[in-house]
PDB file of N, CA and C in Angstrom:
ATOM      1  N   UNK A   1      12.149  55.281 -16.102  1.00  0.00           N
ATOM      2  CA  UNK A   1      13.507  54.919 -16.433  1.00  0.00           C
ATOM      3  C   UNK A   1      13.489  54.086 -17.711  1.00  0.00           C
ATOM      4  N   UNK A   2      14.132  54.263 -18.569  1.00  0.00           N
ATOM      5  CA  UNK A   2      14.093  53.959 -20.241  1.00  0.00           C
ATOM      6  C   UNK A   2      15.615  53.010 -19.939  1.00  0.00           C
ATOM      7  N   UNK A   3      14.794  51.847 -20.616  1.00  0.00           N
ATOM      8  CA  UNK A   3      15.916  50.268 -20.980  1.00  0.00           C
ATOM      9  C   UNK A   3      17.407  51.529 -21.692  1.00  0.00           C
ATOM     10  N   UNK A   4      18.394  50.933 -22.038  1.00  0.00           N
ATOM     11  CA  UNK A   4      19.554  50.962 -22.840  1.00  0.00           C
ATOM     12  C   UNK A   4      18.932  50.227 -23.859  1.00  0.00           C
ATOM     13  N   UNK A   5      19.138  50.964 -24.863  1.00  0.00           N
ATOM     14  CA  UNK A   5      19.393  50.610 -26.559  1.00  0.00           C
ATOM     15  C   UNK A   5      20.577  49.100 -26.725  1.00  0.00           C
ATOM     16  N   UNK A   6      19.437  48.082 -27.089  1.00  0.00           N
ATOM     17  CA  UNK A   6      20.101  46.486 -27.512  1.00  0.00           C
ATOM     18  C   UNK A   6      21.456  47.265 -28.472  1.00  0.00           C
ATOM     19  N   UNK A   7      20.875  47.966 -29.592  1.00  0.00           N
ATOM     20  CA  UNK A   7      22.080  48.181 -30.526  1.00  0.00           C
ATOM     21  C   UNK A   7      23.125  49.238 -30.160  1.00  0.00           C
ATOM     22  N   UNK A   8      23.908  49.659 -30.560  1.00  0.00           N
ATOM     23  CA  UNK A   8      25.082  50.313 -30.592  1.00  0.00           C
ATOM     24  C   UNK A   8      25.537  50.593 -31.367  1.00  0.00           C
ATOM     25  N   UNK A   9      25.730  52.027 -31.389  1.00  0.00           N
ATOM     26  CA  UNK A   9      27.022  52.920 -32.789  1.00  0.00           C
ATOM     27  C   UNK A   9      28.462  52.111 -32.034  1.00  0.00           C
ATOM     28  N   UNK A  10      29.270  51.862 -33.168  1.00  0.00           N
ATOM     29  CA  UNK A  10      31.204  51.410 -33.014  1.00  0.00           C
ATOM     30  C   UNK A  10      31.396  52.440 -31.363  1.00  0.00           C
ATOM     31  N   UNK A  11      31.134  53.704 -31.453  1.00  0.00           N
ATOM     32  CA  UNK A  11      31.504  54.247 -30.659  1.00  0.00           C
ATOM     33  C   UNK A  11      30.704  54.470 -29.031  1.00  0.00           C
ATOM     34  N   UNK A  12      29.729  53.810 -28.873  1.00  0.00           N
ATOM     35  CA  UNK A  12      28.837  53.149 -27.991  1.00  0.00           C
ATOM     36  C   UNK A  12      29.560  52.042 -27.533  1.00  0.00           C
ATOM     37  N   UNK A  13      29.676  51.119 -28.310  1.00  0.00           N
ATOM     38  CA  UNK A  13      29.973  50.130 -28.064  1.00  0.00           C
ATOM     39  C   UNK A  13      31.230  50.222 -27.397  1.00  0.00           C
ATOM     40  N   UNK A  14      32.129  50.942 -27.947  1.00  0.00           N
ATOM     41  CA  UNK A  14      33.505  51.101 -27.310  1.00  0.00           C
ATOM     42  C   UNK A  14      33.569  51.184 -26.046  1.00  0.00           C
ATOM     43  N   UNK A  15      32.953  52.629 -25.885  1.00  0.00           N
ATOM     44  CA  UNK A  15      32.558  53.157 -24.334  1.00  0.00           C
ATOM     45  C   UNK A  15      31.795  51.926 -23.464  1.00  0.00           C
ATOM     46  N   UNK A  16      30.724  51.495 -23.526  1.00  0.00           N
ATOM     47  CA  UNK A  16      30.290  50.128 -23.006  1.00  0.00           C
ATOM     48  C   UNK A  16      31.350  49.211 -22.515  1.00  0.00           C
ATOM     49  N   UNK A  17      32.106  48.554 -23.623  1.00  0.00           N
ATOM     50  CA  UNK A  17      33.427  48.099 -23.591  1.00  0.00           C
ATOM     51  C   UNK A  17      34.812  48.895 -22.390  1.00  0.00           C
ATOM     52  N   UNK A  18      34.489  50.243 -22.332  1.00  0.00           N
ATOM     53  CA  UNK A  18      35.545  50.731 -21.119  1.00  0.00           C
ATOM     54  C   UNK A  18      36.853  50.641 -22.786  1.00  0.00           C
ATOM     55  N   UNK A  19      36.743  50.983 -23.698  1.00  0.00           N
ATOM     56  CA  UNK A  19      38.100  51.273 -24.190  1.00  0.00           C
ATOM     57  C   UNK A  19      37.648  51.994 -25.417  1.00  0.00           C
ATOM     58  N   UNK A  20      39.552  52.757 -26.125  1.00  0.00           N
ATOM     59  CA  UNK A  20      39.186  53.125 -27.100  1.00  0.00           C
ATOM     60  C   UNK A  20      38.655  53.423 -28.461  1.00  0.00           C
ATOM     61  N   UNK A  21      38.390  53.742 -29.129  1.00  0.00           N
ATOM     62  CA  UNK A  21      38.047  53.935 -30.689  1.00  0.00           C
ATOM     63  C   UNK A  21      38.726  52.489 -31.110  1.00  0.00           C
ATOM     64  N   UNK A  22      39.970  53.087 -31.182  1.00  0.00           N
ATOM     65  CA  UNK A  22      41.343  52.533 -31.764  1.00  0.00           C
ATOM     66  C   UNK A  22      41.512  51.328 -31.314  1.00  0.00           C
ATOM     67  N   UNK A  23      41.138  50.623 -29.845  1.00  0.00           N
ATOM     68  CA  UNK A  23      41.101  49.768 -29.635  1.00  0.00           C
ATOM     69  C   UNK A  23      39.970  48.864 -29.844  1.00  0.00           C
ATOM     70  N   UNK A  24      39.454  49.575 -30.012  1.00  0.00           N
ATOM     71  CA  UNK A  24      37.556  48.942 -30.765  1.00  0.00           C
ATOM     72  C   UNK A  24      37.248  48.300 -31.936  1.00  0.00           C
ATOM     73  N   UNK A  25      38.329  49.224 -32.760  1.00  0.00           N
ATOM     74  CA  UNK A  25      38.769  48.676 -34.086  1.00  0.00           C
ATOM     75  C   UNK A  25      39.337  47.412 -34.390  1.00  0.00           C
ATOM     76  N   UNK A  26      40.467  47.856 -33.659  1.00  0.00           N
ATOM     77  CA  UNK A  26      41.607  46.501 -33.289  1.00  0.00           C
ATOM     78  C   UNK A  26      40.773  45.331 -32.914  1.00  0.00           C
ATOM     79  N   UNK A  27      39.980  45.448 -31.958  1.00  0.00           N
ATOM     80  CA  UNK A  27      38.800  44.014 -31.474  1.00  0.00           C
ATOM     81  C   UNK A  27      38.286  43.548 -32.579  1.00  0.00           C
ATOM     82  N   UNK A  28      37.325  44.286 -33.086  1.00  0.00           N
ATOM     83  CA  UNK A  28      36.223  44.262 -34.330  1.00  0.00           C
ATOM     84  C   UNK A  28      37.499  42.846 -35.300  1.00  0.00           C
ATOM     85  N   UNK A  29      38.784  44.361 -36.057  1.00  0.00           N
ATOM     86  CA  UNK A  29      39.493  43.268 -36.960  1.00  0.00           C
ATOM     87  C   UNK A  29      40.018  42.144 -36.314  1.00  0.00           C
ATOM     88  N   UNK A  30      40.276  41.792 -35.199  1.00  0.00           N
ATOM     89  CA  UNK A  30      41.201  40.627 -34.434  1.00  0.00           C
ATOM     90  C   UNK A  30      39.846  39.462 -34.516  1.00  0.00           C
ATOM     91  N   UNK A  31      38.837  40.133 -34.380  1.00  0.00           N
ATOM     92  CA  UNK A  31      37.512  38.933 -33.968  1.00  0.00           C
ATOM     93  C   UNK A  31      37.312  38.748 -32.489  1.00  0.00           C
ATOM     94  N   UNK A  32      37.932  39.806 -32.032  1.00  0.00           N
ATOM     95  CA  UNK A  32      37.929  39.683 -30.219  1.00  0.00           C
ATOM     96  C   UNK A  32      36.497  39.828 -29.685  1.00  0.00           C
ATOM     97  N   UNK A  33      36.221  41.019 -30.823  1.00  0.00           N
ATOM     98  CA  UNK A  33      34.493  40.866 -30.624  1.00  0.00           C
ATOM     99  C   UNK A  33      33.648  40.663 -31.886  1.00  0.00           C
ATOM    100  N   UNK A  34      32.158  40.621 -32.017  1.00  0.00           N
ATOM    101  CA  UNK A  34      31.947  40.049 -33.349  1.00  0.00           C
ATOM    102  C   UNK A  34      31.482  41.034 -34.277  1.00  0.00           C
ATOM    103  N   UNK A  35      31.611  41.064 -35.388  1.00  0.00           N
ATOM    104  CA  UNK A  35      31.282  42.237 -36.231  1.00  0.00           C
ATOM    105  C   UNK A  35      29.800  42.972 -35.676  1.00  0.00           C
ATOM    106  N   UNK A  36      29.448  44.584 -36.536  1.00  0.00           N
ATOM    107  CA  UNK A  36      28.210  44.696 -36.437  1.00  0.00           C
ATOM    108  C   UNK A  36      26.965  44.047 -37.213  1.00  0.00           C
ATOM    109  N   UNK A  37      26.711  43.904 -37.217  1.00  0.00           N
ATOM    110  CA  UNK A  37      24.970  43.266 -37.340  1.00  0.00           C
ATOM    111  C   UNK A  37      25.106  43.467 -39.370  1.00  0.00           C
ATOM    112  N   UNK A  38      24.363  42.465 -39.629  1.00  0.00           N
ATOM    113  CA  UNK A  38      24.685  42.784 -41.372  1.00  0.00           C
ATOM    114  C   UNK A  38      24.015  43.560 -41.430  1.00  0.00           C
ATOM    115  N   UNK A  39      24.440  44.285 -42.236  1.00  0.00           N
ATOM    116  CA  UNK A  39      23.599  45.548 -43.410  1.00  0.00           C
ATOM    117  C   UNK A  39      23.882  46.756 -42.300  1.00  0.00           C
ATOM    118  N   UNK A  40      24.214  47.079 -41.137  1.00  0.00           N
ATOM    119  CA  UNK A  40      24.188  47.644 -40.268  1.00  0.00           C
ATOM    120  C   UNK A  40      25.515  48.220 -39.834  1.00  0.00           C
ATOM    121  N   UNK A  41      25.499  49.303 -38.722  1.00  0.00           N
ATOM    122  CA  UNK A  41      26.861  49.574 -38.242  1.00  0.00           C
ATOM    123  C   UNK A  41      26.715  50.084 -36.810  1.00  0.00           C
ATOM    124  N   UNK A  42      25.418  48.763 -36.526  1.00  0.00           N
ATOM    125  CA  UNK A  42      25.382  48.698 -35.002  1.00  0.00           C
ATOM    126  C   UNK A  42      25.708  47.190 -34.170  1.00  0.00           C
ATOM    127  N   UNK A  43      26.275  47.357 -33.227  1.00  0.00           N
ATOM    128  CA  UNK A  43      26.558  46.103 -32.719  1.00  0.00           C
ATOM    129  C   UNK A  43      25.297  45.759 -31.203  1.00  0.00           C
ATOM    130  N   UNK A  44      25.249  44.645 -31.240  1.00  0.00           N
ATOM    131  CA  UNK A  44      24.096  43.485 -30.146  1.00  0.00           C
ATOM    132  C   UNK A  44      24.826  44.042 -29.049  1.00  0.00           C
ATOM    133  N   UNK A  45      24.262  44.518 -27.782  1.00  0.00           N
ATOM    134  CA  UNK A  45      24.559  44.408 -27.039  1.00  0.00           C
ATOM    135  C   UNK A  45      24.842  43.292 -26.226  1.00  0.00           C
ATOM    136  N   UNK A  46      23.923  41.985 -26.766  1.00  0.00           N
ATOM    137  CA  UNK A  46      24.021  40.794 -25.935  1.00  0.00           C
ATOM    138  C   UNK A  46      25.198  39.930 -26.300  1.00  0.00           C
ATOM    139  N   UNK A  47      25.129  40.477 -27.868  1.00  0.00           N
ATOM    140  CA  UNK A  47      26.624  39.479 -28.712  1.00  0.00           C
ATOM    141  C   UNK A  47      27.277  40.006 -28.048  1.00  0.00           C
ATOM    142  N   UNK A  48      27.569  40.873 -27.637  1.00  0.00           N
ATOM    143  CA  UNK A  48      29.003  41.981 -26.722  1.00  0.00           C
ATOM    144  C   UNK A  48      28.895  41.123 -25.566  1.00  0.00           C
ATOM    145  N   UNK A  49      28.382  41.339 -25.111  1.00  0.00           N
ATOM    146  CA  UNK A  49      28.405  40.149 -23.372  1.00  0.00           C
ATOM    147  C   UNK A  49      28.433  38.719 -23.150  1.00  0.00           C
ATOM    148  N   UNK A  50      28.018  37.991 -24.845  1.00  0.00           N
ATOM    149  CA  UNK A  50      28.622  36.783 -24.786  1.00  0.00           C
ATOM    150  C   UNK A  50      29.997  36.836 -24.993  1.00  0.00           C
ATOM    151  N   UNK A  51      30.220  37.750 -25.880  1.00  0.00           N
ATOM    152  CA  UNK A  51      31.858  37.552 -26.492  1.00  0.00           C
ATOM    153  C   UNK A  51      32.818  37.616 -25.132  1.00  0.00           C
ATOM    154  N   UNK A  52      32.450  38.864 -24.574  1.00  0.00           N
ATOM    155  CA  UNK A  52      33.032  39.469 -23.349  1.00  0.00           C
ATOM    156  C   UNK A  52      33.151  38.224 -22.363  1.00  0.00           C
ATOM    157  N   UNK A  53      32.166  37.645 -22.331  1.00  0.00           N
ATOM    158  CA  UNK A  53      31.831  36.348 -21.063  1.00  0.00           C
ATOM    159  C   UNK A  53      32.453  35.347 -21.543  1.00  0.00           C
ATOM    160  N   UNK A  54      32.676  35.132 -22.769  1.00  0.00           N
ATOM    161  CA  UNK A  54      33.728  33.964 -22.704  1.00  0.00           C
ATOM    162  C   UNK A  54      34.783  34.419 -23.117  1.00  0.00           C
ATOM    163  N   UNK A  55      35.479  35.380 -23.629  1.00  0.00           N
ATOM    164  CA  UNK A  55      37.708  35.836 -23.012  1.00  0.00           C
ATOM    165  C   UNK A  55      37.684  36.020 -21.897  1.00  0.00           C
ATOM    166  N   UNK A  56      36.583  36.070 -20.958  1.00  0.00           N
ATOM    167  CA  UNK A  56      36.983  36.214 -19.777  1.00  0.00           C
ATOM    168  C   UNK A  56      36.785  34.682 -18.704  1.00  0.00           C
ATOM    169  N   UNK A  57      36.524  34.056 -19.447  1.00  0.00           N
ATOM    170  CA  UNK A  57      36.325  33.214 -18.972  1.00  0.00           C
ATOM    171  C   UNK A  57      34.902  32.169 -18.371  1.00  0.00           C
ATOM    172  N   UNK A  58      34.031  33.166 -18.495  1.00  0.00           N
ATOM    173  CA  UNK A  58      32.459  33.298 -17.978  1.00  0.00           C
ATOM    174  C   UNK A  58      31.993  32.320 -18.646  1.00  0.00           C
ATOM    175  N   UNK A  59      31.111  31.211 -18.224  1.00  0.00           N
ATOM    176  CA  UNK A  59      30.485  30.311 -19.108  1.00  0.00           C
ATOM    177  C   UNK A  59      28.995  29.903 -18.037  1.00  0.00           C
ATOM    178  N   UNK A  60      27.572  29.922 -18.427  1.00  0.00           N
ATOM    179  CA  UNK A  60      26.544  29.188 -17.762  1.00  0.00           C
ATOM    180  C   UNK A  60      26.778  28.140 -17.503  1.00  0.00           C
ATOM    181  N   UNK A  61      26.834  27.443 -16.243  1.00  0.00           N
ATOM    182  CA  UNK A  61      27.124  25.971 -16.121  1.00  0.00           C
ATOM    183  C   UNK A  61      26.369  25.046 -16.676  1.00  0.00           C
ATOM    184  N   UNK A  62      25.138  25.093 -17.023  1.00  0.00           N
ATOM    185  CA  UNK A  62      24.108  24.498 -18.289  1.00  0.00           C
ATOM    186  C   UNK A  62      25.093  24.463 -19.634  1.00  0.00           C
ATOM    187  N   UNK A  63      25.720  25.369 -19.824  1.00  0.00           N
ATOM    188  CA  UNK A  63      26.086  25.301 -21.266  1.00  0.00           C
ATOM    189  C   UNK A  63      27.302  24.480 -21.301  1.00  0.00           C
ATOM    190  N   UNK A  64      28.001  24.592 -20.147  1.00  0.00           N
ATOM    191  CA  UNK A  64      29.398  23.766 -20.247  1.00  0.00           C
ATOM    192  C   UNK A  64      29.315  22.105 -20.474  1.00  0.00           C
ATOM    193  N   UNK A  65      29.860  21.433 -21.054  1.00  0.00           N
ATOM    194  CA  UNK A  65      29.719  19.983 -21.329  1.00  0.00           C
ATOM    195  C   UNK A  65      31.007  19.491 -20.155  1.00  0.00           C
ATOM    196  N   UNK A  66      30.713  18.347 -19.763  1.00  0.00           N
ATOM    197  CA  UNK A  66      31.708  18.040 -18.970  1.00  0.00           C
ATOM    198  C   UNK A  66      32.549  17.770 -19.487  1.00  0.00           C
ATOM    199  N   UNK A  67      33.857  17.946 -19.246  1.00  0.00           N
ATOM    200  CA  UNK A  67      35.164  17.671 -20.241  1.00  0.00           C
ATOM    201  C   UNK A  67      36.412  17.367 -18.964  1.00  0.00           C
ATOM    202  N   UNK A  68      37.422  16.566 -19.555  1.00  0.00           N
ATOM    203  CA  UNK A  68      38.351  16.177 -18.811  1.00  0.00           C
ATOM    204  C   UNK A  68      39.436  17.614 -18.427  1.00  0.00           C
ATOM    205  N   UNK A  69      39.805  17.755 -17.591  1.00  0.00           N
ATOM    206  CA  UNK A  69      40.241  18.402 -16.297  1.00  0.00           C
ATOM    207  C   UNK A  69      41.737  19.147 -17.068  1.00  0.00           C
ATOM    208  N   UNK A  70      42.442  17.972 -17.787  1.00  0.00           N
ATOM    209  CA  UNK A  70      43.535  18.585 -18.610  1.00  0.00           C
ATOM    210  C   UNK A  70      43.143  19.299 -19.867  1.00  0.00           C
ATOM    211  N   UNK A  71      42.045  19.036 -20.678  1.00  0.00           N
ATOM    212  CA  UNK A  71      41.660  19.530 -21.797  1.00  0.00           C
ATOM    213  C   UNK A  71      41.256  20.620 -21.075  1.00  0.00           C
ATOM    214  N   UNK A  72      40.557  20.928 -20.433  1.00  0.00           N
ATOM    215  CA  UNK A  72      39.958  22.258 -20.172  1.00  0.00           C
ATOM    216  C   UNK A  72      41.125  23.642 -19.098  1.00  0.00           C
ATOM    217  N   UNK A  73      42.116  22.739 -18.619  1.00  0.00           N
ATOM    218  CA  UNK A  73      43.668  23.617 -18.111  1.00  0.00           C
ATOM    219  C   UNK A  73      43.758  23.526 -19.350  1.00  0.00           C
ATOM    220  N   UNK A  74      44.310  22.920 -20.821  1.00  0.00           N
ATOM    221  CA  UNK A  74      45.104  23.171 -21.882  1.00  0.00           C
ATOM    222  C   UNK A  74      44.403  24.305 -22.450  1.00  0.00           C
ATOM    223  N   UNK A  75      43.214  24.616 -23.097  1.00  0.00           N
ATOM    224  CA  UNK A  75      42.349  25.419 -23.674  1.00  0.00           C
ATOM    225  C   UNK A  75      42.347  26.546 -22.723  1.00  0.00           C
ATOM    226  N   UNK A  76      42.301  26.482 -21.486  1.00  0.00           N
ATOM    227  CA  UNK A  76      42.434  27.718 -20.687  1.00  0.00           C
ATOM    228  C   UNK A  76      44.150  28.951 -21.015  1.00  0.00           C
ATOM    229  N   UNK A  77      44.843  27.704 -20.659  1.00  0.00           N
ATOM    230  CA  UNK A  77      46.118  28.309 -21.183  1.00  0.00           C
ATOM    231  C   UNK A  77      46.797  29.229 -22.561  1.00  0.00           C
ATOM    232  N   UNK A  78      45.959  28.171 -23.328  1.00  0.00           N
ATOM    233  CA  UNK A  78      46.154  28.709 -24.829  1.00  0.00           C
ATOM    234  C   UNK A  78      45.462  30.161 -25.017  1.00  0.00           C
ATOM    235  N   UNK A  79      43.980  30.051 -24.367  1.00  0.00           N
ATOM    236  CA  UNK A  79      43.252  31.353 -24.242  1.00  0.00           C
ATOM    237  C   UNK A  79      44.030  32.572 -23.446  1.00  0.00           C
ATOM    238  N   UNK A  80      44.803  32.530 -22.708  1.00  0.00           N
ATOM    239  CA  UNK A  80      45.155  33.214 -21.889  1.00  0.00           C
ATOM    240  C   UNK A  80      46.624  33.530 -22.340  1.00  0.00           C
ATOM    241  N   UNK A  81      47.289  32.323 -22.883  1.00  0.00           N
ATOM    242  CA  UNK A  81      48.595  33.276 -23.781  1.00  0.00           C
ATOM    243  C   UNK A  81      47.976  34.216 -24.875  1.00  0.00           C
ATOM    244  N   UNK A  82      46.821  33.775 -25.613  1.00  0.00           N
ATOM    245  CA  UNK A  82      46.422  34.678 -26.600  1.00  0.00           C
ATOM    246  C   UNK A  82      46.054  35.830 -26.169  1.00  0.00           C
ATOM    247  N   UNK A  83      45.868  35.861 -25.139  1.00  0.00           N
ATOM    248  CA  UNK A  83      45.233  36.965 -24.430  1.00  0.00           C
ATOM    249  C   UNK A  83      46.227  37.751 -23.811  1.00  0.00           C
ATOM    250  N   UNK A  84      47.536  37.290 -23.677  1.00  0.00           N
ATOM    251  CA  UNK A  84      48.387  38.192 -23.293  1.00  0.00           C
ATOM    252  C   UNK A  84      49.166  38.335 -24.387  1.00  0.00           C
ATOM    253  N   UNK A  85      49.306  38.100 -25.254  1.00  0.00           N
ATOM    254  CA  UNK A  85      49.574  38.166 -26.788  1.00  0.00           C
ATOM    255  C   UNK A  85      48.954  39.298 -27.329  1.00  0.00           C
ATOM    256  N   UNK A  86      47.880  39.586 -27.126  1.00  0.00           N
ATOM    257  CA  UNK A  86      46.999  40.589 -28.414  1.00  0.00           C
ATOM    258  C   UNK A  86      47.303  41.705 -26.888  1.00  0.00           C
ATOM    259  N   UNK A  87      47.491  41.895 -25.672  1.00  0.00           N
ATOM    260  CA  UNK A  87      47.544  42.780 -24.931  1.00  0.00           C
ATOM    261  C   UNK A  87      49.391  43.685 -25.086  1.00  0.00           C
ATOM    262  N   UNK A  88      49.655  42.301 -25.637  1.00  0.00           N
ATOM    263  CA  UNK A  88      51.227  43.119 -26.104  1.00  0.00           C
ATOM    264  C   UNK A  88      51.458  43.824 -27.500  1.00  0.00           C
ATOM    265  N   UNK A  89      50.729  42.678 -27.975  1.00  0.00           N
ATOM    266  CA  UNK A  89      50.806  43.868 -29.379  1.00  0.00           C
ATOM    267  C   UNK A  89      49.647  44.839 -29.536  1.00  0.00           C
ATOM    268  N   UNK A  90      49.036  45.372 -28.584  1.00  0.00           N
ATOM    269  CA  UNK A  90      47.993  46.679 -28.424  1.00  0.00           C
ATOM    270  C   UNK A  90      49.240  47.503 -27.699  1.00  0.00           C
ATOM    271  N   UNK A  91      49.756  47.123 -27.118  1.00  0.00           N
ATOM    272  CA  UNK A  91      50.757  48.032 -25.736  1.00  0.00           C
ATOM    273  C   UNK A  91      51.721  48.587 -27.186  1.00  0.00           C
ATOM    274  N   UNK A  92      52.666  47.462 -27.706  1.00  0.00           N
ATOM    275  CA  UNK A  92      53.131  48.274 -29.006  1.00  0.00           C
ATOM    276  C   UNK A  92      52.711  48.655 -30.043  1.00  0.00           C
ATOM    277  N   UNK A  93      51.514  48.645 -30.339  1.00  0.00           N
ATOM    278  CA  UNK A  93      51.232  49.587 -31.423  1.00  0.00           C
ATOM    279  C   UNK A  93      51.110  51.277 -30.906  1.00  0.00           C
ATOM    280  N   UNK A  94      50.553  51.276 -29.494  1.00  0.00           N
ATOM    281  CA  UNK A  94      50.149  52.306 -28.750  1.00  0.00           C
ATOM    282  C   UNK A  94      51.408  53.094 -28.949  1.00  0.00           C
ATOM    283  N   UNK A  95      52.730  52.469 -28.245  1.00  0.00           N
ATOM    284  CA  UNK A  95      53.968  52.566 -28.270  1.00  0.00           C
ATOM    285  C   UNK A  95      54.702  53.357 -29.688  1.00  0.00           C
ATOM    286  N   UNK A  96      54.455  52.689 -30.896  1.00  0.00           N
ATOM    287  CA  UNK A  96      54.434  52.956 -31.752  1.00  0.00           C
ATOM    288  C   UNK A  96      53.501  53.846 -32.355  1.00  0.00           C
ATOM    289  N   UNK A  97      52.230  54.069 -31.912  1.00  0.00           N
ATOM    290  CA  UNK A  97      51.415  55.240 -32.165  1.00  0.00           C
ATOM    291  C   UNK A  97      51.570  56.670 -31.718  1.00  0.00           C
ATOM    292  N   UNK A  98      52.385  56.511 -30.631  1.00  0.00           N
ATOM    293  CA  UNK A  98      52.611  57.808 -29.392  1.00  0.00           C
ATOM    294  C   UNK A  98      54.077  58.248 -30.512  1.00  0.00           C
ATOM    295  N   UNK A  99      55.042  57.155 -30.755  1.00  0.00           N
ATOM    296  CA  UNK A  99      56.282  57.578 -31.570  1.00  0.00           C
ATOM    297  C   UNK A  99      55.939  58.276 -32.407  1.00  0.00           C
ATOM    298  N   UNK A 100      55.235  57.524 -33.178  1.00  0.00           N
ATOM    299  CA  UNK A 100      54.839  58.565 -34.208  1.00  0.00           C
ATOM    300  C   UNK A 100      54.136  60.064 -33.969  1.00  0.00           C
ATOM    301  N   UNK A 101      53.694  60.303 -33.286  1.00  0.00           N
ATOM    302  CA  UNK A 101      53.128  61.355 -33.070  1.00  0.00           C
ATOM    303  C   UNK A 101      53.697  62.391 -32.258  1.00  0.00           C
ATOM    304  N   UNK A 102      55.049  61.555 -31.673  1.00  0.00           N
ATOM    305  CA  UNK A 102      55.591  62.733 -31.367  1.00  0.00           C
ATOM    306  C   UNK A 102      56.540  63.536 -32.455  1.00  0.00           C
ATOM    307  N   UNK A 103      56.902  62.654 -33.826  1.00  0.00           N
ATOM    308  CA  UNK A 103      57.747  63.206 -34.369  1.00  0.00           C
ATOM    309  C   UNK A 103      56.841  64.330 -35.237  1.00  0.00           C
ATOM    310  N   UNK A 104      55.365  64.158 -35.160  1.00  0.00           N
ATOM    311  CA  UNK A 104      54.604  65.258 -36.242  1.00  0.00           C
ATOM    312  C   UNK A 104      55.212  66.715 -35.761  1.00  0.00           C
ATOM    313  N   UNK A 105      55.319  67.398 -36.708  1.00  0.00           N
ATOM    314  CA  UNK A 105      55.621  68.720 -36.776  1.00  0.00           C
ATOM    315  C   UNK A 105      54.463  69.595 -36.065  1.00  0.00           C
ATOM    316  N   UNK A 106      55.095  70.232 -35.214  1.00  0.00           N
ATOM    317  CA  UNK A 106      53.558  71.295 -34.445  1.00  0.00           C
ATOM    318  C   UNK A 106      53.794  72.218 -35.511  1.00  0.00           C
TER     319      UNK A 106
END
């Protein structure tokens, strides 16, 4: 049984990720996830699972510093409007992507 490849083509990575091209893109430019690798146009699989592990919330308890109880509800919140923020404007661009495509001429 052969490891998975650390690196990734955009379109690896996507699939890994569970989403599209288009939405892959959208990550990449937003900074949702982190660019590919310099000189390259493959992405870390591990950078992908840190990025992933913390919008979702995921943190090693080693790594966390203790912090007061309201700072860390405030920063949660803010993360999580942003996060339903970039999920609305993906829903309308989609919205706006489907419009458009229905008006193309068959």
């Amino acid at each position: 049984m052969t490891a998975a490849p650390r690196l990734m083509t955009g379109r690896e990575a996507a699939a890994y990720c569970n989403v599209t091209q288009a939405t892959w893109a959208k990550w990449v430019a937003s900074g949702i996830v982190p660019p590919p690798l310099p000189g390259t146009r493959r992405w870390d699989r591990k950078a992908l699972d840190l990025a992933l592990d913390k919008l979702s919330g995921i943190e090693a308890p080693a790594e966390r510093p203790e912090e007061d109880v309201g700072a860390t509800l405030a920063t949660w919140k803010a993360e999580n409007e942003a996060r339903k923020n970039a999920a609305r404007a993906e829903a309308e661009w989609e919205r706006k992507y489907e419009a458009r495509k229905a008006r193309r001429p068959r």
